[in-house]
PDB file of N, CA and C in Angstrom:
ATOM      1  N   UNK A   1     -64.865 -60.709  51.230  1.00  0.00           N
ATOM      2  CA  UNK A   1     -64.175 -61.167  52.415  1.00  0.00           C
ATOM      3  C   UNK A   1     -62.737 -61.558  52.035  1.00  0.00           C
ATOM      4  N   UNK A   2     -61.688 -60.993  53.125  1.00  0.00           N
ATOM      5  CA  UNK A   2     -60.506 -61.497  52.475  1.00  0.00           C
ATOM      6  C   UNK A   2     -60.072 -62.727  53.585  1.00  0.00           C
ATOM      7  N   UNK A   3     -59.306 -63.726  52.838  1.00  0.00           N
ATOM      8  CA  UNK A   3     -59.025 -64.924  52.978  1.00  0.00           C
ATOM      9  C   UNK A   3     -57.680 -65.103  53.511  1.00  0.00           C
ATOM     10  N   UNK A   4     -57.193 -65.537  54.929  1.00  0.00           N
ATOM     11  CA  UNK A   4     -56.008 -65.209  55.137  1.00  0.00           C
ATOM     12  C   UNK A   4     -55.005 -65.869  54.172  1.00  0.00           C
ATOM     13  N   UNK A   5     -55.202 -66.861  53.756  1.00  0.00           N
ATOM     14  CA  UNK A   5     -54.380 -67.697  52.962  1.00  0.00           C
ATOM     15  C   UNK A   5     -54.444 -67.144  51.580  1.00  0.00           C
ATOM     16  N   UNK A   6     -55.271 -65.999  50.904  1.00  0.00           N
ATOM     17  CA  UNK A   6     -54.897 -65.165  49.734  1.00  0.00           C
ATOM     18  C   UNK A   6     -53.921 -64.534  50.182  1.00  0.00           C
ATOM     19  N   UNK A   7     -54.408 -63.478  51.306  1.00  0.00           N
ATOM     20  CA  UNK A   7     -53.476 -62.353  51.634  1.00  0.00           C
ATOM     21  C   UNK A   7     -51.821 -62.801  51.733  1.00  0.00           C
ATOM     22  N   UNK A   8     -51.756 -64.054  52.452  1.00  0.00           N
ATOM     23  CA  UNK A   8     -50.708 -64.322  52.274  1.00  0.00           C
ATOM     24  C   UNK A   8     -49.807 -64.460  51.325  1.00  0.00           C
ATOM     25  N   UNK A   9     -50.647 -64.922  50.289  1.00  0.00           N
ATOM     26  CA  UNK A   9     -49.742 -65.152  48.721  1.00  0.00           C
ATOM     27  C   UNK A   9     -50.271 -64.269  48.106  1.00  0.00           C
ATOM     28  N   UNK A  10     -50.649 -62.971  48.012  1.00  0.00           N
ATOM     29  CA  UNK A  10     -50.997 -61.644  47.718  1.00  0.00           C
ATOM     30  C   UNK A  10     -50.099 -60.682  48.476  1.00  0.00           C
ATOM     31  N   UNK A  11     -49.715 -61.100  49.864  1.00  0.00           N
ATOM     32  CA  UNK A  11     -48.079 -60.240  50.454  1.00  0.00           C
ATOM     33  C   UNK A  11     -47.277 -60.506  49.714  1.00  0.00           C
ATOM     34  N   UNK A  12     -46.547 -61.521  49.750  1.00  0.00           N
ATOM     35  CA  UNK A  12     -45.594 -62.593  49.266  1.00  0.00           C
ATOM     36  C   UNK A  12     -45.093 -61.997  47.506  1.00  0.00           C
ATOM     37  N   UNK A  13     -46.198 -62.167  46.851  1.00  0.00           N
ATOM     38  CA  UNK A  13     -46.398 -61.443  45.390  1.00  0.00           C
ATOM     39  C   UNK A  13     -45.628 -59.927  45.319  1.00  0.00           C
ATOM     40  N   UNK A  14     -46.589 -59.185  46.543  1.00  0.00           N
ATOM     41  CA  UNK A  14     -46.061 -57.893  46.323  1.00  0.00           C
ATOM     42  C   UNK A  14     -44.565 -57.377  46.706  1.00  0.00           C
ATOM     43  N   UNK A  15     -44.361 -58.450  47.758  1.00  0.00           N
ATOM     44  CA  UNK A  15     -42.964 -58.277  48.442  1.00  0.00           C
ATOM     45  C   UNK A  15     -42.002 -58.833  46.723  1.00  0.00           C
ATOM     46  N   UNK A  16     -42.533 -59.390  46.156  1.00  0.00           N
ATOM     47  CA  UNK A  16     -41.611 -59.364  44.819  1.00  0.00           C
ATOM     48  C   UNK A  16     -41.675 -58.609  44.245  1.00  0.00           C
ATOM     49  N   UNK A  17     -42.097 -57.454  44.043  1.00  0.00           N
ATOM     50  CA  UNK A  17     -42.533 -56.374  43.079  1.00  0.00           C
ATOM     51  C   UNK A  17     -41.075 -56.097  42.392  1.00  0.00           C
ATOM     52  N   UNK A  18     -39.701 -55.885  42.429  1.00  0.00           N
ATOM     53  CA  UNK A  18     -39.094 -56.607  41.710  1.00  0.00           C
ATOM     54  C   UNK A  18     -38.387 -54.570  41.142  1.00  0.00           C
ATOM     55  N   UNK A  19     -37.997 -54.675  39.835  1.00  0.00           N
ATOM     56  CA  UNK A  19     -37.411 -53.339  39.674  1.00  0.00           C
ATOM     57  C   UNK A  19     -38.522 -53.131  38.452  1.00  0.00           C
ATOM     58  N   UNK A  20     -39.821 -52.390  39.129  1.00  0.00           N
ATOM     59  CA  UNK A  20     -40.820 -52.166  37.909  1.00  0.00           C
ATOM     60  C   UNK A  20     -40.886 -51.056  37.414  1.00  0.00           C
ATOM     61  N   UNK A  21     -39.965 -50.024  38.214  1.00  0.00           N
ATOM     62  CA  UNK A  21     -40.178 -48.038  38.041  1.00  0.00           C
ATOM     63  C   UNK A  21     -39.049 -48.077  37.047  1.00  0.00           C
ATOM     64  N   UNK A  22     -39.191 -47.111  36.322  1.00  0.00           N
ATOM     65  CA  UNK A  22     -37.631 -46.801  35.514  1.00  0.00           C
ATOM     66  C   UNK A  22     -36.709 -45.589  36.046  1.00  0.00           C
ATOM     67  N   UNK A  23     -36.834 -45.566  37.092  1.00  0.00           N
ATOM     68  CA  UNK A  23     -35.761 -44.655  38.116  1.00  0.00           C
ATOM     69  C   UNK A  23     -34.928 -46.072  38.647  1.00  0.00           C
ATOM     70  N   UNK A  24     -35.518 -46.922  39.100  1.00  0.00           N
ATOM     71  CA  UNK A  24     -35.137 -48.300  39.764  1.00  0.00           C
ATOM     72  C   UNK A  24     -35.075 -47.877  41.249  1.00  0.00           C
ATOM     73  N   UNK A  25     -36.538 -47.391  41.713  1.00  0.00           N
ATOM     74  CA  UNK A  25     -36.387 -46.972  42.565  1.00  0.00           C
ATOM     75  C   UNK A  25     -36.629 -48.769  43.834  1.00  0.00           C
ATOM     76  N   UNK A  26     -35.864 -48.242  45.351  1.00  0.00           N
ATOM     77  CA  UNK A  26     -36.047 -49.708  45.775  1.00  0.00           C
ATOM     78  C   UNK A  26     -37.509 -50.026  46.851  1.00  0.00           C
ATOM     79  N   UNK A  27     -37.996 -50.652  46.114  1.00  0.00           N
ATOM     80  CA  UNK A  27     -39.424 -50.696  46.408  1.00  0.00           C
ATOM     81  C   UNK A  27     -39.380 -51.895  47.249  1.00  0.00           C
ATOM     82  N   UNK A  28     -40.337 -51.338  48.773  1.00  0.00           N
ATOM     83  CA  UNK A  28     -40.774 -52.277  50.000  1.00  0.00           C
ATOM     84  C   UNK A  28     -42.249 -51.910  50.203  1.00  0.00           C
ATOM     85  N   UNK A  29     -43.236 -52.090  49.507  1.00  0.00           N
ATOM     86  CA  UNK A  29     -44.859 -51.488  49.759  1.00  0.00           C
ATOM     87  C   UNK A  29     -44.894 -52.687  50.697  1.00  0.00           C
ATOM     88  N   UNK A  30     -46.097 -52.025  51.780  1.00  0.00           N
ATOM     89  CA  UNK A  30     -46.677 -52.531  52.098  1.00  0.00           C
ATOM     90  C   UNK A  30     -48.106 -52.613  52.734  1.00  0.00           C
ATOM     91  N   UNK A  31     -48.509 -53.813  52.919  1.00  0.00           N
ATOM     92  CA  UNK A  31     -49.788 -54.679  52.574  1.00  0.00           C
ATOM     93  C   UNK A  31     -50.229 -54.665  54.138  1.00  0.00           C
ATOM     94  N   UNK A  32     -51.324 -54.157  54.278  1.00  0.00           N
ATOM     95  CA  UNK A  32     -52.209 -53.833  55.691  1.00  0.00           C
ATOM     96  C   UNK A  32     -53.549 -54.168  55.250  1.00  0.00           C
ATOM     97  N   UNK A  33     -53.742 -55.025  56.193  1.00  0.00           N
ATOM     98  CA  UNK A  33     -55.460 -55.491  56.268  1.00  0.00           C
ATOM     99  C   UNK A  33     -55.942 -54.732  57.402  1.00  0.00           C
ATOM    100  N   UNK A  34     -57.612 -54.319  57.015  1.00  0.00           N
ATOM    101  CA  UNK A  34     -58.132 -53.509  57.668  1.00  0.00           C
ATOM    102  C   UNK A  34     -59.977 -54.427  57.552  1.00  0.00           C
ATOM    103  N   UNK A  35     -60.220 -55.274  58.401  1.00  0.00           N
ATOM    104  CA  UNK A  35     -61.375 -56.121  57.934  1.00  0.00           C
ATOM    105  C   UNK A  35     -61.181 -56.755  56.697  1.00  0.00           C
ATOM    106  N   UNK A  36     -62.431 -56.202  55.994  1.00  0.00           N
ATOM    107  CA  UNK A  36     -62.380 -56.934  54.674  1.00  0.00           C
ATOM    108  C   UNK A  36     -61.889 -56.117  53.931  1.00  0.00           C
ATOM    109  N   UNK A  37     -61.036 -55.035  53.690  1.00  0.00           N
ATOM    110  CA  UNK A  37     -60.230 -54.391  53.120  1.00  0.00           C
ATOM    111  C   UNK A  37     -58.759 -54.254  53.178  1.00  0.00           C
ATOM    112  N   UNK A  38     -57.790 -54.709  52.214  1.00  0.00           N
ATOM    113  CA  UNK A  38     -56.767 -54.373  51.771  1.00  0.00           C
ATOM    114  C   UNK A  38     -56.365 -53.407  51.398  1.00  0.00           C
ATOM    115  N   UNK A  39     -55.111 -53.022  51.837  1.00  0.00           N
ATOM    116  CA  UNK A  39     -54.367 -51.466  51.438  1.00  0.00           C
ATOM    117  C   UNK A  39     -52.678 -51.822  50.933  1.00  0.00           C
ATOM    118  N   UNK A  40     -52.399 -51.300  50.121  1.00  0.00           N
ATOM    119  CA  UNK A  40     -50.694 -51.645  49.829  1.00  0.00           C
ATOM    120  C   UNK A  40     -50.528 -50.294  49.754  1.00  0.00           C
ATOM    121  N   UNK A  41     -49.422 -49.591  50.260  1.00  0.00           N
ATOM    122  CA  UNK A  41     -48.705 -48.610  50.302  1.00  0.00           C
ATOM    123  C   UNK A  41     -47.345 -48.199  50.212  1.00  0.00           C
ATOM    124  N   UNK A  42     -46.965 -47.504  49.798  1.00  0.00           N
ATOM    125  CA  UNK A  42     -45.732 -46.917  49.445  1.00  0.00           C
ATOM    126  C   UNK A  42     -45.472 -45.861  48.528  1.00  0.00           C
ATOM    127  N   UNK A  43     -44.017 -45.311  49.226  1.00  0.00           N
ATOM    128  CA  UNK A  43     -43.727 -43.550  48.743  1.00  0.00           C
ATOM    129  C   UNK A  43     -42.475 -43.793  47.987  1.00  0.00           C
ATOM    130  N   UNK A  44     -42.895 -42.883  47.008  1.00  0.00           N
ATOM    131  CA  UNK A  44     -41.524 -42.671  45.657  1.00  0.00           C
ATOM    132  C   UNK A  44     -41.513 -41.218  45.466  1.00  0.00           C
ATOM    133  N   UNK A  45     -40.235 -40.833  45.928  1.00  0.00           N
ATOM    134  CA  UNK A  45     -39.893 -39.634  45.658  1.00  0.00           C
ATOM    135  C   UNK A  45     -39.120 -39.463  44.330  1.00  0.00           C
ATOM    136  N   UNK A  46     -39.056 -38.872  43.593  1.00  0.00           N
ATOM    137  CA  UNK A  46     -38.021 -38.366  42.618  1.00  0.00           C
ATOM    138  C   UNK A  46     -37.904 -36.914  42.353  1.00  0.00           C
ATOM    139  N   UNK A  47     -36.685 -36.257  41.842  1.00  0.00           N
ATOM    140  CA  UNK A  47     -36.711 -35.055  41.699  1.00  0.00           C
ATOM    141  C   UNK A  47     -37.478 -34.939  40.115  1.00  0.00           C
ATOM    142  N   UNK A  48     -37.169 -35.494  39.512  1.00  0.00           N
ATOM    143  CA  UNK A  48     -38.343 -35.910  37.874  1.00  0.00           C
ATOM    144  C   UNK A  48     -39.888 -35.755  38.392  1.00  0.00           C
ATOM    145  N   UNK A  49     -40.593 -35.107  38.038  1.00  0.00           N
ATOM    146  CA  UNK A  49     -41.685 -35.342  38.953  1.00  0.00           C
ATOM    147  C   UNK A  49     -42.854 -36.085  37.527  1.00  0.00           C
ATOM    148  N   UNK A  50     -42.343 -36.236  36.444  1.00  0.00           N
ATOM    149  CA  UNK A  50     -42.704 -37.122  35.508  1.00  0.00           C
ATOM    150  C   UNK A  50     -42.559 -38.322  35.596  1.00  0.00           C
ATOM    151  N   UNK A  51     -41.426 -38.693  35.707  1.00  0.00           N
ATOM    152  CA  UNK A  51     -41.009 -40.048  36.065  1.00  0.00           C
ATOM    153  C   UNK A  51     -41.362 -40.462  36.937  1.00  0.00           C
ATOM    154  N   UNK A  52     -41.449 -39.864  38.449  1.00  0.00           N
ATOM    155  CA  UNK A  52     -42.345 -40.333  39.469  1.00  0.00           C
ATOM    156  C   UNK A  52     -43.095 -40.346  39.583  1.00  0.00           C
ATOM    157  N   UNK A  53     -44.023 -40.004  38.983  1.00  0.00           N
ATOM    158  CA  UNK A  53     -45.512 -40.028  38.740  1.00  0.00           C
ATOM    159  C   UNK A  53     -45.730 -41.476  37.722  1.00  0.00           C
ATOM    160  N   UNK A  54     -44.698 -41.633  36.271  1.00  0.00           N
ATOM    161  CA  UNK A  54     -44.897 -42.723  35.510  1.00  0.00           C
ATOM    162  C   UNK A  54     -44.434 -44.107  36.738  1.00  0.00           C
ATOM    163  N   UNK A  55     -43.382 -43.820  37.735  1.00  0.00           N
ATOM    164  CA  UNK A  55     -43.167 -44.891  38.195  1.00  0.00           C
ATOM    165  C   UNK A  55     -44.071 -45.423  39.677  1.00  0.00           C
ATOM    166  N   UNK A  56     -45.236 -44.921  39.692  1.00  0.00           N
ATOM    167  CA  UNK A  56     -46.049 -44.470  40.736  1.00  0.00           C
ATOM    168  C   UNK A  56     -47.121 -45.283  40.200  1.00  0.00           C
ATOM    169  N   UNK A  57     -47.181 -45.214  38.689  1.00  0.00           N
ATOM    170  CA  UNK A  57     -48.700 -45.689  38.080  1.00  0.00           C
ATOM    171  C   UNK A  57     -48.222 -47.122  37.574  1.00  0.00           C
ATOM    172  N   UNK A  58     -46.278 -47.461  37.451  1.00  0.00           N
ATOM    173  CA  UNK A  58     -45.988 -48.612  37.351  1.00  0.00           C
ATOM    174  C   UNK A  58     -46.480 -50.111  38.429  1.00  0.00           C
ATOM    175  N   UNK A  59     -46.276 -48.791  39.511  1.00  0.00           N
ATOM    176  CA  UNK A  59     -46.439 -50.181  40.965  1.00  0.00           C
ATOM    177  C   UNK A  59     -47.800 -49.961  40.963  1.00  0.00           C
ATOM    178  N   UNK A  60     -48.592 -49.159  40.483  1.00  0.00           N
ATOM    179  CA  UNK A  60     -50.039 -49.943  40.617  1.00  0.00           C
ATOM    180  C   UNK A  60     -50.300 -50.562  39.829  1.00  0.00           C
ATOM    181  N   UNK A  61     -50.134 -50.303  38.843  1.00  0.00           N
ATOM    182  CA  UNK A  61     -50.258 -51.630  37.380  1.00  0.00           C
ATOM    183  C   UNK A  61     -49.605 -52.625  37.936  1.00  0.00           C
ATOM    184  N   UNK A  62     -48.441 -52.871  38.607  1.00  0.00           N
ATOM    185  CA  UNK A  62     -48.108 -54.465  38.982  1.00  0.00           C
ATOM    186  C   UNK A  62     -49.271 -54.598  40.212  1.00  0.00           C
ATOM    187  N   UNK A  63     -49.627 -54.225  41.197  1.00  0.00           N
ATOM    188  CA  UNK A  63     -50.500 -54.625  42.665  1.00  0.00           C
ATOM    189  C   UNK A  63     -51.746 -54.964  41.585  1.00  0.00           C
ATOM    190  N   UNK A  64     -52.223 -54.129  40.766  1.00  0.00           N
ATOM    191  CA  UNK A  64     -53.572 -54.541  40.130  1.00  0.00           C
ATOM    192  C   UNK A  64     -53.631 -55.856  39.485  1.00  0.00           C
ATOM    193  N   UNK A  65     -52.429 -55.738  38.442  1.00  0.00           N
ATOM    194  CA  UNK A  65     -52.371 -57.313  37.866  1.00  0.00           C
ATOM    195  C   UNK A  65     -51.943 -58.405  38.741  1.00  0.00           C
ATOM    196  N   UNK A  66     -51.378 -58.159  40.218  1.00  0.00           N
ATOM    197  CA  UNK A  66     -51.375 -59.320  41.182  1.00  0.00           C
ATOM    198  C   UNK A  66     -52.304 -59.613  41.401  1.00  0.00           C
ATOM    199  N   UNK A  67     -53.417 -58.516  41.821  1.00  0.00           N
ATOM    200  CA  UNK A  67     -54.500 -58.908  42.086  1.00  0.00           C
ATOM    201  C   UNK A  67     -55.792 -59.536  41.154  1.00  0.00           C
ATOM    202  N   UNK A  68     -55.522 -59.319  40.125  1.00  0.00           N
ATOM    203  CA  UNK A  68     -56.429 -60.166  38.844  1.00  0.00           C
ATOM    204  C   UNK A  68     -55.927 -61.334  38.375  1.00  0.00           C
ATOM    205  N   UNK A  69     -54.333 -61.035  38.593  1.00  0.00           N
ATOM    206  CA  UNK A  69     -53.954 -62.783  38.706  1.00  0.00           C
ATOM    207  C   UNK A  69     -54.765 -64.258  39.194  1.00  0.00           C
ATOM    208  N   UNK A  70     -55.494 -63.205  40.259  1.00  0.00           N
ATOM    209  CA  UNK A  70     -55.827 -64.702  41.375  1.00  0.00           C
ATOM    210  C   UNK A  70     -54.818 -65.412  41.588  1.00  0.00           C
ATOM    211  N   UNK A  71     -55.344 -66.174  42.728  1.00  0.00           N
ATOM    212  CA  UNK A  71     -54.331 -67.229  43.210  1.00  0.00           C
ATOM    213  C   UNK A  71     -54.989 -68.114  42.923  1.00  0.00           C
ATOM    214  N   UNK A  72     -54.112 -69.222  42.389  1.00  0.00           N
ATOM    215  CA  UNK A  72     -54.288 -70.962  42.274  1.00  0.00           C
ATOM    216  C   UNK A  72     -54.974 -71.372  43.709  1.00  0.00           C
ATOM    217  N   UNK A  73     -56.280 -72.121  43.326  1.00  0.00           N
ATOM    218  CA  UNK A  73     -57.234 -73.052  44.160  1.00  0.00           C
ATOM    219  C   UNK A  73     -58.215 -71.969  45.072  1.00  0.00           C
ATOM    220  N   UNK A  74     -57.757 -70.810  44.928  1.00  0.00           N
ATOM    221  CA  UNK A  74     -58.801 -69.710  45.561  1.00  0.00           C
ATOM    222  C   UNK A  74     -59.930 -69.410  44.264  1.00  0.00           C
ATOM    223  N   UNK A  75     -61.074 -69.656  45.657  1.00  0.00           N
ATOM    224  CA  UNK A  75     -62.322 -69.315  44.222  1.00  0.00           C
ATOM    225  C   UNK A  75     -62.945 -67.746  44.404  1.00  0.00           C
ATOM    226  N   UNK A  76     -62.822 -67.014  43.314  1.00  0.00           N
ATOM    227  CA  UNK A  76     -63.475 -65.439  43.175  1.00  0.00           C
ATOM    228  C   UNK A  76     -64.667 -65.696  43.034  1.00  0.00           C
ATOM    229  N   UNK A  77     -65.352 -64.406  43.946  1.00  0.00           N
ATOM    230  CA  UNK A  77     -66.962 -64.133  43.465  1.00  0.00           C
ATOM    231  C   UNK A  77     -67.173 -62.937  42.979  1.00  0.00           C
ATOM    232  N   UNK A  78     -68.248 -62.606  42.490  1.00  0.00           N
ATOM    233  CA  UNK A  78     -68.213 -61.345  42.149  1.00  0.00           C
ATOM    234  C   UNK A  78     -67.803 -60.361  43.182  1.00  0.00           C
ATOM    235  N   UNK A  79     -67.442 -59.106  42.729  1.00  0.00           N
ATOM    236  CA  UNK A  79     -67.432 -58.661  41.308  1.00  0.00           C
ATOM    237  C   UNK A  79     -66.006 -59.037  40.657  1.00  0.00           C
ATOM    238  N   UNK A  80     -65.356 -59.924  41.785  1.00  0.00           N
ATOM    239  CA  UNK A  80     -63.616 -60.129  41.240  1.00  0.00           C
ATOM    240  C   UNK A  80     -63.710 -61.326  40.247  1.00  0.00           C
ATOM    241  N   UNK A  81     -64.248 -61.979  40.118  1.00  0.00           N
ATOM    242  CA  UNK A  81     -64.748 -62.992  39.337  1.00  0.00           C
ATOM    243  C   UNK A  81     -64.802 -62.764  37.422  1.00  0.00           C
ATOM    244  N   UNK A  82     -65.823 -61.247  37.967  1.00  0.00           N
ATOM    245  CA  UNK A  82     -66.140 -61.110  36.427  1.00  0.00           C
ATOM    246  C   UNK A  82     -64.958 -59.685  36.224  1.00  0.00           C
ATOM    247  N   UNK A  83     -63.987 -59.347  36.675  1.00  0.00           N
ATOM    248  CA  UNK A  83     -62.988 -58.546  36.299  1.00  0.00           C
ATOM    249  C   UNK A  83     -61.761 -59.304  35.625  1.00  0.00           C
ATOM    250  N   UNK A  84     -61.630 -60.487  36.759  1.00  0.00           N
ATOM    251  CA  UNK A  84     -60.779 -61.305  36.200  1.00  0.00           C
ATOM    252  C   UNK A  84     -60.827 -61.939  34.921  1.00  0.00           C
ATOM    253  N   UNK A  85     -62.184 -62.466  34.873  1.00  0.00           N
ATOM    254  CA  UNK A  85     -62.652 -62.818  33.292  1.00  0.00           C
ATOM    255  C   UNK A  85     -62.622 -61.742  32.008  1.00  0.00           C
ATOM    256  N   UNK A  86     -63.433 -60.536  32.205  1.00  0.00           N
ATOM    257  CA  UNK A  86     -62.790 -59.576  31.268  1.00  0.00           C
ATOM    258  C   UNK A  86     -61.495 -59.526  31.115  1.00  0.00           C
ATOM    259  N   UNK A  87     -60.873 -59.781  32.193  1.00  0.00           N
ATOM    260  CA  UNK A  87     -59.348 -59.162  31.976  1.00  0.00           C
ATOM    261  C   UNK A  87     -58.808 -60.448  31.308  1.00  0.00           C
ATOM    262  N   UNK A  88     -58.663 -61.522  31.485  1.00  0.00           N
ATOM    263  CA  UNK A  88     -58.391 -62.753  30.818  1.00  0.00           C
ATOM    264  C   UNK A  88     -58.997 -62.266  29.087  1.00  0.00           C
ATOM    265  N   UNK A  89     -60.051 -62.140  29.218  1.00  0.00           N
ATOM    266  CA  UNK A  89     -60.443 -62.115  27.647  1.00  0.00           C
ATOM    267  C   UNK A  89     -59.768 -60.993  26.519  1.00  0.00           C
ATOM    268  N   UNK A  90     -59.813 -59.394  27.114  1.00  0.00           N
ATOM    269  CA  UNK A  90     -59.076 -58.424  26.568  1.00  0.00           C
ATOM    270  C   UNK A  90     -57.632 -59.322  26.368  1.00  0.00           C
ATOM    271  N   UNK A  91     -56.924 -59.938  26.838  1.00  0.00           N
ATOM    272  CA  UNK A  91     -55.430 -60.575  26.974  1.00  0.00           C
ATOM    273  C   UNK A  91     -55.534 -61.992  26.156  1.00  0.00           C
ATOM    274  N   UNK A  92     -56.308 -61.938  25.760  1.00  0.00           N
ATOM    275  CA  UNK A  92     -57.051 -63.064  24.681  1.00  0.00           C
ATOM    276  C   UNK A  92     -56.641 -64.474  25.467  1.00  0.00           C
ATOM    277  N   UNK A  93     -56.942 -64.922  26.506  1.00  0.00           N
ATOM    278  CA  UNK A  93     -56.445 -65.964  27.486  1.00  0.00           C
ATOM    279  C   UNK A  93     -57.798 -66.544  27.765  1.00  0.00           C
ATOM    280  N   UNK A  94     -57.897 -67.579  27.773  1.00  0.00           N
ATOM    281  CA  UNK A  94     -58.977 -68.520  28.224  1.00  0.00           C
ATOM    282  C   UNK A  94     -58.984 -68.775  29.817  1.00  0.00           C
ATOM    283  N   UNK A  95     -57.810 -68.564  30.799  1.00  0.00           N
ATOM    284  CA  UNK A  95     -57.734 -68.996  31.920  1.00  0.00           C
ATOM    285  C   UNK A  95     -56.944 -69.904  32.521  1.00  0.00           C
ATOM    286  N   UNK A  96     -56.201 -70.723  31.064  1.00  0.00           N
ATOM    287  CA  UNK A  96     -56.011 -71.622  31.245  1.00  0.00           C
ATOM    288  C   UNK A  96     -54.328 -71.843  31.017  1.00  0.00           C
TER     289      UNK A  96
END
């Protein structure tokens, strides 16, 4: 179930996405709720079709690690719970 008060600071996050492509392309994704499903979207064109493809798999590597971030005082259940924890542990992080 999504939580309006995640989504909010899960928009907010993504609306920072910041200069993560190495074209520097100018990135506005956006974040559509659909029930209990989330969608972030957005198009990168380049004539490089390498680079746009590497800077394509950049902005999902940032939306993914927003989203394993968690947000402060929101509690995860599975299965986001135990992703977040693997992912904390591979990153040798306690959580804390």
């Amino acid at each position: 179930m999504v939580v309006d008060g995640w989504l909010d600071t899960f928009e907010r996050r993504i609306d920072a996405v910041g200069d993560v492509t190495a074209a520097g392309h100018d990135l506005a994704p956006t974040v559509e709720r659909d029930g209990d499903s989330v969608m972030v979207a957005e198009s990168i064109r380049d004539l490089n079709e390498r680079r746009g493809l590497d800077d394509a798999v950049a902005l999902v590597d940032y939306v993914e690690g927003t989203y394993v971030q968690g947000d402060p005082g929101y509690e995860y259940g599975e299965p986001v719970s135990g992703l977040i924890s693997r992912a904390r542990a591979a990153g040798g992080s306690d959580g804390y």
